[in-house]
N, C-alpha and C. Protein backbone atom coordinates (compact mmCIF):
# COMPACT_ATOMS: atom_id res chain seq x y z
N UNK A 1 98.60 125.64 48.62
CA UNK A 1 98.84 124.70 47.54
C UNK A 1 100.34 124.54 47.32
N UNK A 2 101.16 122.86 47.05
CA UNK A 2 102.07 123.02 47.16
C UNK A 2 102.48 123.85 45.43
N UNK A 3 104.07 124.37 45.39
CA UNK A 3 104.49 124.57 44.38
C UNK A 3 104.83 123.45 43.40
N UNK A 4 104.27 123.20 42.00
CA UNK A 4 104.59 122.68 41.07
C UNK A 4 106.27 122.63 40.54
N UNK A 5 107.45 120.96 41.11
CA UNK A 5 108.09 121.55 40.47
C UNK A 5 108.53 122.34 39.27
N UNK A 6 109.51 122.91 38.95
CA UNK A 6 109.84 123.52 37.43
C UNK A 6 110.44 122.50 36.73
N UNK A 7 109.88 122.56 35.57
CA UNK A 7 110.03 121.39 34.10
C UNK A 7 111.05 121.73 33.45
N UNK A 8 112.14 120.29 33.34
CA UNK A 8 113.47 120.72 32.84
C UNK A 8 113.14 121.09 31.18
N UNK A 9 113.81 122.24 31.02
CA UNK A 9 113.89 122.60 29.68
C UNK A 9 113.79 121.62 28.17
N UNK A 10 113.31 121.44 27.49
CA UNK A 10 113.48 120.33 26.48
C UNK A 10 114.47 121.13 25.28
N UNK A 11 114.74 120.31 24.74
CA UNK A 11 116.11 120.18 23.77
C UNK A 11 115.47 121.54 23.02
N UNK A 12 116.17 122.18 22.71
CA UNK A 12 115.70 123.60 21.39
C UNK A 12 116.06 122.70 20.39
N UNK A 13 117.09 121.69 20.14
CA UNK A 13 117.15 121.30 18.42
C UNK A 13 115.57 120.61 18.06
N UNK A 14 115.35 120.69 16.97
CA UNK A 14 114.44 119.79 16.57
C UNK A 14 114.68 118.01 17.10
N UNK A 15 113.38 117.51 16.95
CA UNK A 15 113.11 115.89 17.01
C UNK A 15 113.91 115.39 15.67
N UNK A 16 114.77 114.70 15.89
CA UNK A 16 115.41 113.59 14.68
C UNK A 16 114.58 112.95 14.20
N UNK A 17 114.83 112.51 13.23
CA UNK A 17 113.56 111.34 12.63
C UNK A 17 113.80 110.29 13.72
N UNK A 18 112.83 109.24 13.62
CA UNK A 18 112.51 108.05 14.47
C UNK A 18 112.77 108.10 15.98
N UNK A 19 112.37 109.08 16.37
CA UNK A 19 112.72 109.77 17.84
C UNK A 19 111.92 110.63 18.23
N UNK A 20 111.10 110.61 19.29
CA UNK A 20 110.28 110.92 20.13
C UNK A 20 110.86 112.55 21.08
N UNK A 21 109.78 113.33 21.44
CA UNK A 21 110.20 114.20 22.54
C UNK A 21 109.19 113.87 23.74
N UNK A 22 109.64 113.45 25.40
CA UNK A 22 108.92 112.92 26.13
C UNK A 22 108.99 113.57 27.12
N UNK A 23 107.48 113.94 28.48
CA UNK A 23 107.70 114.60 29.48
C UNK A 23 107.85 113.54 30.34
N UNK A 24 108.56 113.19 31.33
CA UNK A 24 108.08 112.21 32.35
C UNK A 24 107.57 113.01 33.91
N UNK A 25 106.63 112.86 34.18
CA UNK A 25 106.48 113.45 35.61
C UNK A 25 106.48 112.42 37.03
N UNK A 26 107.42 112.47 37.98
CA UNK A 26 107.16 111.71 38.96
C UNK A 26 106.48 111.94 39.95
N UNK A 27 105.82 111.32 40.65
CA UNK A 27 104.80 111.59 41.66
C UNK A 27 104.91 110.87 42.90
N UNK A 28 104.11 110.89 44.19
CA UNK A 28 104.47 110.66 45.52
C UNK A 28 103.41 110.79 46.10
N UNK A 29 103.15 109.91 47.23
CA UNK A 29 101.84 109.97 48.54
C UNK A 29 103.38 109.93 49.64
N UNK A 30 102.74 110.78 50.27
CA UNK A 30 103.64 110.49 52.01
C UNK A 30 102.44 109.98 52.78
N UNK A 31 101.16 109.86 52.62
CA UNK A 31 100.27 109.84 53.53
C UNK A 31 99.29 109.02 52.96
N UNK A 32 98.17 107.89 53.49
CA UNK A 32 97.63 106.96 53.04
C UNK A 32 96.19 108.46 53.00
N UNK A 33 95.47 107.87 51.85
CA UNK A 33 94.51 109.28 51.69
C UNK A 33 93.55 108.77 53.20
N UNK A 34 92.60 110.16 53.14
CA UNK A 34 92.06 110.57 54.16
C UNK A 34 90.63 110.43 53.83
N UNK A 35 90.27 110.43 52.59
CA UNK A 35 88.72 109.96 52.10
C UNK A 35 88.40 108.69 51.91
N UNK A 36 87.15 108.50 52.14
CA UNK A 36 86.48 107.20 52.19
C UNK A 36 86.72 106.27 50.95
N UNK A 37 86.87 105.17 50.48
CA UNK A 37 86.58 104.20 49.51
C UNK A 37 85.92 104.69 48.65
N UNK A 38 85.92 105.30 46.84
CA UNK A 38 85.01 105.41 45.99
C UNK A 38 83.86 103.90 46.12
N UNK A 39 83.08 104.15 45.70
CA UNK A 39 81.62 103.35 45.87
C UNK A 39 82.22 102.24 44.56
N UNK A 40 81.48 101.00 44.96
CA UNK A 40 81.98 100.08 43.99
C UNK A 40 81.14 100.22 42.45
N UNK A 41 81.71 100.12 41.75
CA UNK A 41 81.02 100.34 40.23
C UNK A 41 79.81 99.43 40.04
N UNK A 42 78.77 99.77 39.08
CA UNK A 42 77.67 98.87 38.67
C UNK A 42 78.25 97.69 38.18
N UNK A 43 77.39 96.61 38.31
CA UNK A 43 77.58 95.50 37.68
C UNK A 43 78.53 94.15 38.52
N UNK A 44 79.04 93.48 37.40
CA UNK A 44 79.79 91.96 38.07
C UNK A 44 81.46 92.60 38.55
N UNK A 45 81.56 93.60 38.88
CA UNK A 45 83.45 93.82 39.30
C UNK A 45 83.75 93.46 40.27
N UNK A 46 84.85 92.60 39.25
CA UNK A 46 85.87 91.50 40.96
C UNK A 46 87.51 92.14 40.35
N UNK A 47 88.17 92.20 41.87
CA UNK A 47 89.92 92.94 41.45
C UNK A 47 90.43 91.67 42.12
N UNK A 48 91.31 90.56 41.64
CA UNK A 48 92.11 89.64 41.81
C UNK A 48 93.31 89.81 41.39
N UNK A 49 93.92 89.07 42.53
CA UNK A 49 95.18 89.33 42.46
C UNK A 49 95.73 88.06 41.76
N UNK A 50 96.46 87.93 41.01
CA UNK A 50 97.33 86.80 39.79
C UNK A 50 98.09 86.59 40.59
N UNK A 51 98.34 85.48 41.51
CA UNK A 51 99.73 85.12 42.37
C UNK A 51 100.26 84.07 42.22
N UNK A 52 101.34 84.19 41.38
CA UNK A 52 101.61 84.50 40.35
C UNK A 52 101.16 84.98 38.84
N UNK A 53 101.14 85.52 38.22
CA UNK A 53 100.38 85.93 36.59
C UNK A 53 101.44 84.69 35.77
N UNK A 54 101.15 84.35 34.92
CA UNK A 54 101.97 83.76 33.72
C UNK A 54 102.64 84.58 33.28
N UNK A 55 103.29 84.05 32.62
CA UNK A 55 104.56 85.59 31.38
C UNK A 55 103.48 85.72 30.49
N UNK A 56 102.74 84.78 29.91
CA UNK A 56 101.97 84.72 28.48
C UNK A 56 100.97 85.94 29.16
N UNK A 57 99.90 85.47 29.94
CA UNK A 57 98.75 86.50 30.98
C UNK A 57 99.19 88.02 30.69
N UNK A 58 100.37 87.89 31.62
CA UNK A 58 100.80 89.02 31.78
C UNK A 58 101.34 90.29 30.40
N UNK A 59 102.10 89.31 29.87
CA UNK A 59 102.37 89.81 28.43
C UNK A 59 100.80 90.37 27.75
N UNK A 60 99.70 89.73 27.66
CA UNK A 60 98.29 90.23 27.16
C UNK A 60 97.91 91.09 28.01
N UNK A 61 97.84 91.18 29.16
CA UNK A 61 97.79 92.89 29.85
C UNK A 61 98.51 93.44 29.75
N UNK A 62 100.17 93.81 29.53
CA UNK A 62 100.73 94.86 29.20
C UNK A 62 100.70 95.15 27.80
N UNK A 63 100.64 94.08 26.65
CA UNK A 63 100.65 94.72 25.50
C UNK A 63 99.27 95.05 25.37
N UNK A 64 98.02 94.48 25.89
CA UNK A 64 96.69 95.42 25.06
C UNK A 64 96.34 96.79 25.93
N UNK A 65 96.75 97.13 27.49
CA UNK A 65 96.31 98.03 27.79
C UNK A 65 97.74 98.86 27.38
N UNK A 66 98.74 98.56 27.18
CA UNK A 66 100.09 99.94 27.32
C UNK A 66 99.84 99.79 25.71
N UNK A 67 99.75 99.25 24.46
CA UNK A 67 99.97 99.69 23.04
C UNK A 67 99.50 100.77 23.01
N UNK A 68 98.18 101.73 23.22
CA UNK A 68 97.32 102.73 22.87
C UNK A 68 98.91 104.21 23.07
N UNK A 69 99.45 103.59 24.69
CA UNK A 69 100.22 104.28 25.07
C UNK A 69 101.84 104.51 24.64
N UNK A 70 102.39 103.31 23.94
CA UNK A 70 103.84 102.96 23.64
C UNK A 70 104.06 102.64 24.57
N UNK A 71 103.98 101.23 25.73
CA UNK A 71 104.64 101.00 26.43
C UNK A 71 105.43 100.05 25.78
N UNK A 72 106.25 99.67 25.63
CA UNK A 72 106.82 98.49 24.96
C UNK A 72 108.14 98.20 25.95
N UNK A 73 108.67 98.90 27.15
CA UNK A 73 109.96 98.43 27.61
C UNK A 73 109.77 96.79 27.95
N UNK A 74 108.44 96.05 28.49
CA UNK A 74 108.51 94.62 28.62
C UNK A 74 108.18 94.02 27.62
N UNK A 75 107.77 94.39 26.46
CA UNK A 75 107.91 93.36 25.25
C UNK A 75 109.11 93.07 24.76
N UNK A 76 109.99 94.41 25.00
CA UNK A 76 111.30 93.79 24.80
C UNK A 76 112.05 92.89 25.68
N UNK A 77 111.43 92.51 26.74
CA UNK A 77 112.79 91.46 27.72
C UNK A 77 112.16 89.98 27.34
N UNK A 78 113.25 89.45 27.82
CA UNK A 78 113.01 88.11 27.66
C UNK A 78 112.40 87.30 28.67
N UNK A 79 111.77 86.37 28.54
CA UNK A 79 110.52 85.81 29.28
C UNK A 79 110.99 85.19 30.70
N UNK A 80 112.53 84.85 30.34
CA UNK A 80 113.11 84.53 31.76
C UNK A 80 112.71 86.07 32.61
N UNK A 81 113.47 87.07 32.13
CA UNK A 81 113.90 88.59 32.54
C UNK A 81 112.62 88.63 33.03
N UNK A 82 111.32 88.74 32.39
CA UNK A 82 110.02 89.32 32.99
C UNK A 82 109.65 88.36 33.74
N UNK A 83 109.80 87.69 33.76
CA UNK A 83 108.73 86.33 34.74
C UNK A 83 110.02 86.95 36.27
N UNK A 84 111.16 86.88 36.30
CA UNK A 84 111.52 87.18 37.47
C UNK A 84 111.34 88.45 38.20
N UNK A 85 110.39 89.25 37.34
CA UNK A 85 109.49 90.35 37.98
C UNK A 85 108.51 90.24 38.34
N UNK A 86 107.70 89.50 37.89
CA UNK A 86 106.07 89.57 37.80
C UNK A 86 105.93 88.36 38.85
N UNK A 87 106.97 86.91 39.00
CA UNK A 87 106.56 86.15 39.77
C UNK A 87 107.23 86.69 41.16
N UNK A 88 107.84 87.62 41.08
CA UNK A 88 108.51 87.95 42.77
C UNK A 88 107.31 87.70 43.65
N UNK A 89 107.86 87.85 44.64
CA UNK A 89 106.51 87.67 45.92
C UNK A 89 106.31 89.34 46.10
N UNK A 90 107.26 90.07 46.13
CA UNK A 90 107.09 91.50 46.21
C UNK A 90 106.16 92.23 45.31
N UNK A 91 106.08 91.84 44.25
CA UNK A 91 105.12 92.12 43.05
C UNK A 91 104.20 91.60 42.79
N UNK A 92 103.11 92.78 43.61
CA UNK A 92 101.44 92.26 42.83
C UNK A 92 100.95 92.86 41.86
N UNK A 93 100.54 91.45 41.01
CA UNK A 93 99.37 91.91 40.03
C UNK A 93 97.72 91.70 40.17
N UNK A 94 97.02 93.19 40.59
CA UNK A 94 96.04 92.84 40.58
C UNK A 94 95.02 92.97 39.12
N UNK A 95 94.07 92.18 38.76
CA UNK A 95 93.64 92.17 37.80
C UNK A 95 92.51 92.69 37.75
N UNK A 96 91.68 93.73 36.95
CA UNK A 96 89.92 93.87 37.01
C UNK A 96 89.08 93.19 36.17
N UNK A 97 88.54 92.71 36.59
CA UNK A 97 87.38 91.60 36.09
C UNK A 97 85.99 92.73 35.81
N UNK A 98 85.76 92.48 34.32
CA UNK A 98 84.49 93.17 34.18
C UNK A 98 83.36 91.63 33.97
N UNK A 99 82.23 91.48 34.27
CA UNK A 99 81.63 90.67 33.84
C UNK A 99 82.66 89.11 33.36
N UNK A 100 83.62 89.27 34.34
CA UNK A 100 84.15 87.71 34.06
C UNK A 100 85.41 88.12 32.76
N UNK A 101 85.50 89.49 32.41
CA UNK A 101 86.22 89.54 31.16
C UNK A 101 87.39 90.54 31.64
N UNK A 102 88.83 90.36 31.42
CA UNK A 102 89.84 91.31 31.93
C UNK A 102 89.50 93.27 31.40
N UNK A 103 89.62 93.79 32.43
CA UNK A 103 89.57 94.48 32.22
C UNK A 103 90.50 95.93 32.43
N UNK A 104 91.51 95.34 32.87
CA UNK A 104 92.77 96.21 33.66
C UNK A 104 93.48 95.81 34.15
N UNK A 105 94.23 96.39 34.69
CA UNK A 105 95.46 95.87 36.04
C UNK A 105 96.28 96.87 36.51
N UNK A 106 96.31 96.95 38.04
CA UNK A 106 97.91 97.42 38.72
C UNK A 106 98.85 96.50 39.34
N UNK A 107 99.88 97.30 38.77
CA UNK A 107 100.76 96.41 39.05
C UNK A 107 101.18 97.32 40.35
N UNK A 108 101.93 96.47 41.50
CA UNK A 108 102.46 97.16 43.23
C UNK A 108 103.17 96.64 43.08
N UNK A 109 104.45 97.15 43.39
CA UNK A 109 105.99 96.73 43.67
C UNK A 109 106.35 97.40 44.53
N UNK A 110 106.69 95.94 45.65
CA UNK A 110 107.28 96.12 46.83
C UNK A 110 108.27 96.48 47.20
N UNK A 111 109.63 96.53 46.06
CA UNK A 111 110.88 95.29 46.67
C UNK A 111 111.89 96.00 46.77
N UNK A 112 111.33 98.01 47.20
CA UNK A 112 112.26 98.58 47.83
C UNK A 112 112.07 98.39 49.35
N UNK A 113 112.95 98.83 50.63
CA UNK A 113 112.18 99.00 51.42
C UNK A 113 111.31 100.45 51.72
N UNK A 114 110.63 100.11 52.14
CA UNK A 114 109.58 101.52 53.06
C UNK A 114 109.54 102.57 51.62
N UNK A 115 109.41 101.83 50.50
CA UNK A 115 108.34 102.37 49.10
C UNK A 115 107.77 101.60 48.73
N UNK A 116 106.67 102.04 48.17
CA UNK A 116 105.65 101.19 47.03
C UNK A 116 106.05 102.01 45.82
N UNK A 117 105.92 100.99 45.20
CA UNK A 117 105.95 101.92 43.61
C UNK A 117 104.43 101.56 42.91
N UNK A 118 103.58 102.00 42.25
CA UNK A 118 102.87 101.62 41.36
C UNK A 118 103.34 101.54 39.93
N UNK A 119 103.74 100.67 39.47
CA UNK A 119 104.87 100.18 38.68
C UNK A 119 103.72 100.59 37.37
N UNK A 120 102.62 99.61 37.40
CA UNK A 120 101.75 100.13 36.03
C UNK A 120 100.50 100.13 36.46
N UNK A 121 99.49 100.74 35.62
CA UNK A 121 98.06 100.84 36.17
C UNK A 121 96.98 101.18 34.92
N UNK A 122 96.52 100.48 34.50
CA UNK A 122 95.83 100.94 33.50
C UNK A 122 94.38 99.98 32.57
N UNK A 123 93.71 100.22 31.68
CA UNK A 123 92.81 99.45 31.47
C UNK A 123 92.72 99.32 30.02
N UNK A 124 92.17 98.24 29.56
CA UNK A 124 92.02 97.35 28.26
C UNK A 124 91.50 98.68 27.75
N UNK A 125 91.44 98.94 26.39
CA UNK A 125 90.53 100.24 25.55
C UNK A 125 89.49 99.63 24.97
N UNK A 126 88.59 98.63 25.31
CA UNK A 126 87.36 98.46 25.45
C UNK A 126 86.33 99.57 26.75
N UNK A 127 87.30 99.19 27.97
CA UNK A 127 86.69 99.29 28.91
C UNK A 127 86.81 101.40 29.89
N UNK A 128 87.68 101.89 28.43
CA UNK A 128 87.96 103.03 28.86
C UNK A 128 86.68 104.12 29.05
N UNK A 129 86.35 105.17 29.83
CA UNK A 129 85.09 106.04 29.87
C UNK A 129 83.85 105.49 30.30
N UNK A 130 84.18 104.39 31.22
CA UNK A 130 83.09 103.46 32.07
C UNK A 130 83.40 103.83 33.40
N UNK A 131 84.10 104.74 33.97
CA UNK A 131 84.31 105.52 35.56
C UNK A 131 85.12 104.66 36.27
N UNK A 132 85.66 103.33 35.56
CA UNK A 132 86.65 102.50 36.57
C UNK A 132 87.80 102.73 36.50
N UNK A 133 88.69 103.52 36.30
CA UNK A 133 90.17 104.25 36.23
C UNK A 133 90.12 104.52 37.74
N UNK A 134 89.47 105.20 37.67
CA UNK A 134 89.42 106.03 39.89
C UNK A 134 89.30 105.14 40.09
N UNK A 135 88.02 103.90 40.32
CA UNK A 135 88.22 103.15 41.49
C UNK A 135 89.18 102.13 41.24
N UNK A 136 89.66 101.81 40.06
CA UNK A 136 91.48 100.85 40.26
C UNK A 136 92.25 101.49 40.84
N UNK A 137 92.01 103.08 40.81
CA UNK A 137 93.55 103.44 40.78
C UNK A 137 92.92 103.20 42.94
N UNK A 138 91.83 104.16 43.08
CA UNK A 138 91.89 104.25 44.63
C UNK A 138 91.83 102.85 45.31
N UNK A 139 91.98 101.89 44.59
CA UNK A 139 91.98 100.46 45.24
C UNK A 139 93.32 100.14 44.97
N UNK A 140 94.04 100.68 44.50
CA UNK A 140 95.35 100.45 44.33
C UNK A 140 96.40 101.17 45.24
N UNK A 141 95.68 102.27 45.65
CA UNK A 141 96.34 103.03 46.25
C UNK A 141 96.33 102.73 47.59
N UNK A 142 95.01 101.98 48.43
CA UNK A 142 94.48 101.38 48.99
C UNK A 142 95.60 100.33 49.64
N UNK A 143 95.65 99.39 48.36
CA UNK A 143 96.63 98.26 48.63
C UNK A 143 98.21 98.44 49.01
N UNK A 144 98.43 99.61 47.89
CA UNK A 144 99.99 100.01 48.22
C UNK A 144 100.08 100.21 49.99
N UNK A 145 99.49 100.76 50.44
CA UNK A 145 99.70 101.42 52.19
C UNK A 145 99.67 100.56 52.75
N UNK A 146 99.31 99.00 52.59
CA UNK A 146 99.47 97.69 53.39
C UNK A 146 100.53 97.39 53.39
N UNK A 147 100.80 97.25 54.45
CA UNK A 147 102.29 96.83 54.61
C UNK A 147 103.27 97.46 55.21
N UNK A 148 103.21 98.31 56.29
CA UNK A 148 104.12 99.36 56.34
C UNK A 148 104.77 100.61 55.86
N UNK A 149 104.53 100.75 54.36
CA UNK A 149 105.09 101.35 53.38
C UNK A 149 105.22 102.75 54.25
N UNK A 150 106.33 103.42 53.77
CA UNK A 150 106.39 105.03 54.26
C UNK A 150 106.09 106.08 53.04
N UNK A 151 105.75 105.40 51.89
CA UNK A 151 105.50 106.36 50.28
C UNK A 151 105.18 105.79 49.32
N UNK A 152 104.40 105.85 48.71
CA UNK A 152 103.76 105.64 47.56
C UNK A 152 104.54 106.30 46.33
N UNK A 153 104.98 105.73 45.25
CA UNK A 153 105.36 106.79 44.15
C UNK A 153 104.34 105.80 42.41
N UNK A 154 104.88 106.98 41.88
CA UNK A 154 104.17 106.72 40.74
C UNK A 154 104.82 107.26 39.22
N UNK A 155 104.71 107.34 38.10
CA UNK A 155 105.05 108.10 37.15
C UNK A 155 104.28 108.15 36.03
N UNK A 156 104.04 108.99 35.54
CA UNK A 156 103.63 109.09 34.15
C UNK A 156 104.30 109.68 33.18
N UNK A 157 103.67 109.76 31.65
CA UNK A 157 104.31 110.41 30.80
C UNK A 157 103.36 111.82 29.65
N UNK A 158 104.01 111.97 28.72
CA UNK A 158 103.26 113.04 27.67
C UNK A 158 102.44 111.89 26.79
N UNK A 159 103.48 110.42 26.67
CA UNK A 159 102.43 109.44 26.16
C UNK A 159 100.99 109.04 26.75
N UNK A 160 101.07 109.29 27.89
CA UNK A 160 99.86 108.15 28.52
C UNK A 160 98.44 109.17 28.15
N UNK A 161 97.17 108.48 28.65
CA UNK A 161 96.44 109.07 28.34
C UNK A 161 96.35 110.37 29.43
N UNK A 162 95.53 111.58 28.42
CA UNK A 162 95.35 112.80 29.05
C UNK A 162 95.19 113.25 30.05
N UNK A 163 94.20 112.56 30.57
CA UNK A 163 93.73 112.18 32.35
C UNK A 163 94.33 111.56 33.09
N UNK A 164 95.52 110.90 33.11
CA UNK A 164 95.87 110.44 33.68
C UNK A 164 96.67 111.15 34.78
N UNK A 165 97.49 112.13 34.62
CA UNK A 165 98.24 113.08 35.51
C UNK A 165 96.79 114.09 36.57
N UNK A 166 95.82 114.40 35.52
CA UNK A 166 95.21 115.10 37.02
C UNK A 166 94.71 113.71 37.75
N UNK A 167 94.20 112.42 37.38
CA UNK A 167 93.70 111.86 37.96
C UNK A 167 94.37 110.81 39.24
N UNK A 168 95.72 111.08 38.77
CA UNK A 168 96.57 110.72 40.27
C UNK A 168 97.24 111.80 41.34
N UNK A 169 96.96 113.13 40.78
CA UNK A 169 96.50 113.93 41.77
C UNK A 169 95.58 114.55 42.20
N UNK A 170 94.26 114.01 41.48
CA UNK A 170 93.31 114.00 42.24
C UNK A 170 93.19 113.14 43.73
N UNK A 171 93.53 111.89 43.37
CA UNK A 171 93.93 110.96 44.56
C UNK A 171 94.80 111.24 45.25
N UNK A 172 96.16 112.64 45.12
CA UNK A 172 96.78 112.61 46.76
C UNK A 172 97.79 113.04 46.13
N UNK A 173 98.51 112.32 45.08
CA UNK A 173 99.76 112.20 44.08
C UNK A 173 100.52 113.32 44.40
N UNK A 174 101.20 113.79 44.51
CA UNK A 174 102.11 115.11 44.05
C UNK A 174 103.08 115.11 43.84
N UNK A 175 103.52 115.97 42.13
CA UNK A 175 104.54 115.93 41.90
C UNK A 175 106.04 116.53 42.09
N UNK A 176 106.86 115.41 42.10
CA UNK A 176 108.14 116.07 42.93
C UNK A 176 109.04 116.20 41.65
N UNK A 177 109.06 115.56 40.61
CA UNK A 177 110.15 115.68 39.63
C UNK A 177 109.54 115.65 38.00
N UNK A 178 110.11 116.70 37.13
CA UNK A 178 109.74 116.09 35.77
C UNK A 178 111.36 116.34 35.01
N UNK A 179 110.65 115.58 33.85
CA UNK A 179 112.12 115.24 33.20
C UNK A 179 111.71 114.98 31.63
N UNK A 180 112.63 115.87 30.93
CA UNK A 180 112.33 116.12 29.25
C UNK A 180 113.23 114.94 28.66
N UNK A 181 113.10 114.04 28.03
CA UNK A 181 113.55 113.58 27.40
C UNK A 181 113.59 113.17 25.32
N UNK A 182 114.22 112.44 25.03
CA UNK A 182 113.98 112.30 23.40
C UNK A 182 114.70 110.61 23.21
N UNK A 183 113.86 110.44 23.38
CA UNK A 183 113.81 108.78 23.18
C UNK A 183 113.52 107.81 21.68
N UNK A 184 113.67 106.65 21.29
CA UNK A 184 113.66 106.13 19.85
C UNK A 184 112.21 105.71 19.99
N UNK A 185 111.49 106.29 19.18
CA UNK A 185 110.41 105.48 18.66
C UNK A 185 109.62 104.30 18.74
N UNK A 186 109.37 103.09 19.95
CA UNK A 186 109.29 101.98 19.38
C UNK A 186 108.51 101.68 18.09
N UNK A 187 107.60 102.11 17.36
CA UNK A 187 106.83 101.89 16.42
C UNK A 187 108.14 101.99 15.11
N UNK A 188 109.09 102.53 15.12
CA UNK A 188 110.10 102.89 14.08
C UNK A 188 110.83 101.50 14.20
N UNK A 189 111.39 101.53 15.54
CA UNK A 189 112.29 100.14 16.10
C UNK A 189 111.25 98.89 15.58
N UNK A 190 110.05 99.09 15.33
CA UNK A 190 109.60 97.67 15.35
C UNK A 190 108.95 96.61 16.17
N UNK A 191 108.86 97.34 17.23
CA UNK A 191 108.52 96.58 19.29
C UNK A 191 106.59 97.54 19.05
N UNK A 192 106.63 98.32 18.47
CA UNK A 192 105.20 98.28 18.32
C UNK A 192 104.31 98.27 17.03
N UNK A 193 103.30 98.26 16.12
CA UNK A 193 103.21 98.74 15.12
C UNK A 193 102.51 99.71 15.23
N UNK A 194 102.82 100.13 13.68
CA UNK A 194 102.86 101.58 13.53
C UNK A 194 101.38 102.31 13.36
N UNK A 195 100.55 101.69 13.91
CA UNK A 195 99.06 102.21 13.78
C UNK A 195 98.98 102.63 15.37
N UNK A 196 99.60 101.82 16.46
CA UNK A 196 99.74 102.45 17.59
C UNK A 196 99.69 103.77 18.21
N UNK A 197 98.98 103.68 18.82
CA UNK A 197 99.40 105.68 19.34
C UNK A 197 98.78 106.77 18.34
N UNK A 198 98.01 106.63 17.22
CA UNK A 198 97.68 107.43 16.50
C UNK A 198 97.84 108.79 17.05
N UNK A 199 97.96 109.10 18.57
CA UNK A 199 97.58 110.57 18.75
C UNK A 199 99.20 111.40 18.39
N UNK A 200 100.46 110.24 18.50
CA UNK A 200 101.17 110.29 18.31
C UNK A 200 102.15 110.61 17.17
N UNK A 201 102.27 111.66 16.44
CA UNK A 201 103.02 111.35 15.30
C UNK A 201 104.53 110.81 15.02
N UNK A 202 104.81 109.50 14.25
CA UNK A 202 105.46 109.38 13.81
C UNK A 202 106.50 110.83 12.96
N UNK A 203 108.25 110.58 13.83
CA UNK A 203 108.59 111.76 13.06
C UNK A 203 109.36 111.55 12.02
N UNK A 204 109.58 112.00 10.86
CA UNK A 204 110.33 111.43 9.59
C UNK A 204 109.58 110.38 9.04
């Protein structure tokens, strides 16, 4: 089993008010996995790709599946700024369709060479504890290896949901880097509201 790197130390002072303490862990495939396709889920599921997504589209999948989480770094850019991400040709968005109704998305970014990044990956909180997390993510993972790619990377945080770190190394993932940080609040700043994240406490 490989060794787990060691986790940089976090700050001994206390959390400031309106300021967060955050783990980030980064992760990595060198190798396209070696197991078969998870089985396709019950029911109407279709994964389309948005080629192009709208800013508006896109903006409603990152703010309803990342709020639970605090994602807010793309609510803050401006619609020029994000659309020249999301419409690249390097950047796919694929979408999950439950019964005709959104139900997720990964996002694949190309536009290093010989990496994929899985930039975001995640699902509406309607549709969470219905077993489709694995098969987005292994259809995502799937997609990333088209193309030449020589690595897959990924990241998560202490925000995202719980499962999420074993469940991208369940798929292959392994982590090469973590990193302590103390970041501002968005719910304080205003970029989310403050009912967001409940698991989260607001500090001060």
């Amino acid at each position: 089993m490989a060794r787990r790197p060691p986790l940089t130390s976090p700050s001994a002072t206390a959390v400031p008010p309106g300021r967060l303490s955050v783990i980030v862990t980064f992760l990595e495939m060198t190798a396209p996995p070696s197991h078969p396709p998870l089985p396709d889920p019950e029911g109407d599921i279709r994964l389309m790709r948005a080629a192009p997504p709208t800013v508006s589209f896109y903006r409603y999948l990152y703010d309803t599946v990342g709020e639970p989480w605090l994602w807010h770094e793309r609510r803050r850019m401006a619609d020029a700024d994000l659309a020249a991400i999301v419409t690249d040709p390097r950047v796919e968005v694929h979408v999950l369709y439950v019964d005709g109704t959104p139900a997720g998305y990964a996002e694949i970014d190309r536009r290093e060479p010989e990496k994929t990044d899985l930039g975001y990956f995640g699902l509406i909180p309607d549709f969470i504890g219905r077993r489709l997390g694995p098969w987005l993510l292994d259809r995502a993972i799937r997609m990333g290896w088209q193309g030449g790619t020589r690595r897959l990377t990924v990241n998560t945080c202490t925000f995202d949901h719980p499962k999420a770190l074993p469940l991208y190394q369940s798929m292959g993932y392994r982590p090469y880097r973590h990193v302590s940080r103390i970041v501002d609040d968005p719910r304080v700043q205003g970029w989310l509201p403050r009912t967001a994240a409940p698991h989260i406490p607001i500090v001060g």
